[in-house]
Protein backbone atom coordinates (compact mmCIF):
# COMPACT_ATOMS: atom_id res chain seq x y z
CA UNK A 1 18.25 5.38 9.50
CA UNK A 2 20.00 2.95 6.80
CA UNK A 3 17.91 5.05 3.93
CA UNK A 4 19.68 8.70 4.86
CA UNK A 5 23.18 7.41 5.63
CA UNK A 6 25.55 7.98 2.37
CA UNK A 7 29.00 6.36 2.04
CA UNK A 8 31.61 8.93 1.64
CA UNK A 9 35.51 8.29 0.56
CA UNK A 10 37.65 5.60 2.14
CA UNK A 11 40.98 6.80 2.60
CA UNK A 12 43.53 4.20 3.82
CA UNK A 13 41.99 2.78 6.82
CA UNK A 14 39.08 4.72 7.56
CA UNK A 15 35.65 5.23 6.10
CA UNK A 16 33.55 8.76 6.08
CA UNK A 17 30.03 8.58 6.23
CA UNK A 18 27.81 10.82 5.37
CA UNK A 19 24.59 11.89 7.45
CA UNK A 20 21.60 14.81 7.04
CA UNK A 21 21.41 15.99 10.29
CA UNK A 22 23.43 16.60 13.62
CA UNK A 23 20.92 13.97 15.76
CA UNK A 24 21.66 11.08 13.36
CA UNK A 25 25.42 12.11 13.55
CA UNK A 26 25.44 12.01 17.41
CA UNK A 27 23.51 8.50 17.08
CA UNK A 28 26.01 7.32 14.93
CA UNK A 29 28.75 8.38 16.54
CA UNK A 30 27.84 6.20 19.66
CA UNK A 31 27.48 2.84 17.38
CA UNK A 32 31.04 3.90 15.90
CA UNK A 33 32.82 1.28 17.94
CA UNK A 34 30.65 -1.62 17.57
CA UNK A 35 30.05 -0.66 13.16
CA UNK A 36 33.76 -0.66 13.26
CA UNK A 37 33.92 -4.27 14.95
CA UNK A 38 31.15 -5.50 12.88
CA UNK A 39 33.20 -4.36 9.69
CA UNK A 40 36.51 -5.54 10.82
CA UNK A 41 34.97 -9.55 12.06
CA UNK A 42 33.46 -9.72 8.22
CA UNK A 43 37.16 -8.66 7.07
CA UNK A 44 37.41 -5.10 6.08
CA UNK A 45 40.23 -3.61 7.50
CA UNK A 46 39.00 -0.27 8.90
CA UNK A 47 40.24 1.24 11.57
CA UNK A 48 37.84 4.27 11.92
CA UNK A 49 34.42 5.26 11.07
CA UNK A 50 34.34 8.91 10.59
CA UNK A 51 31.30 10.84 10.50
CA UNK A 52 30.62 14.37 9.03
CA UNK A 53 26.75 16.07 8.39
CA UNK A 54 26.07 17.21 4.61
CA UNK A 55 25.91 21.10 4.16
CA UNK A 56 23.49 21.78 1.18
């Protein structure tokens, strides 16, 4: 999953990333909580993970 995941902007506290499909979206979506606890025990302030499918 790692290999088709692309970071998008970071805008204040929250982080867009980027995904190919709407499956990997929904998947991602339902790790948002526990990315976003990961992120914030190694230090990164982030407050939200937001997630939005590439359109060609």
């Amino acid at each position: 999953m790692q290999a088709h995941v692309t970071p998008g902007p970071v805008d204040d506290a929250e982080w867009c990333l980027l995904v190919p499909n709407v499956a990997m979206a929904s998947k991602l979506r339902q790790l948002g909580p526990l990315l976003t606890q990961h992120l914030q025990q190694q230090g990164i302030p982030l407050r939200r993970l937001r997630i939005k499918v590439r359109t060609p």
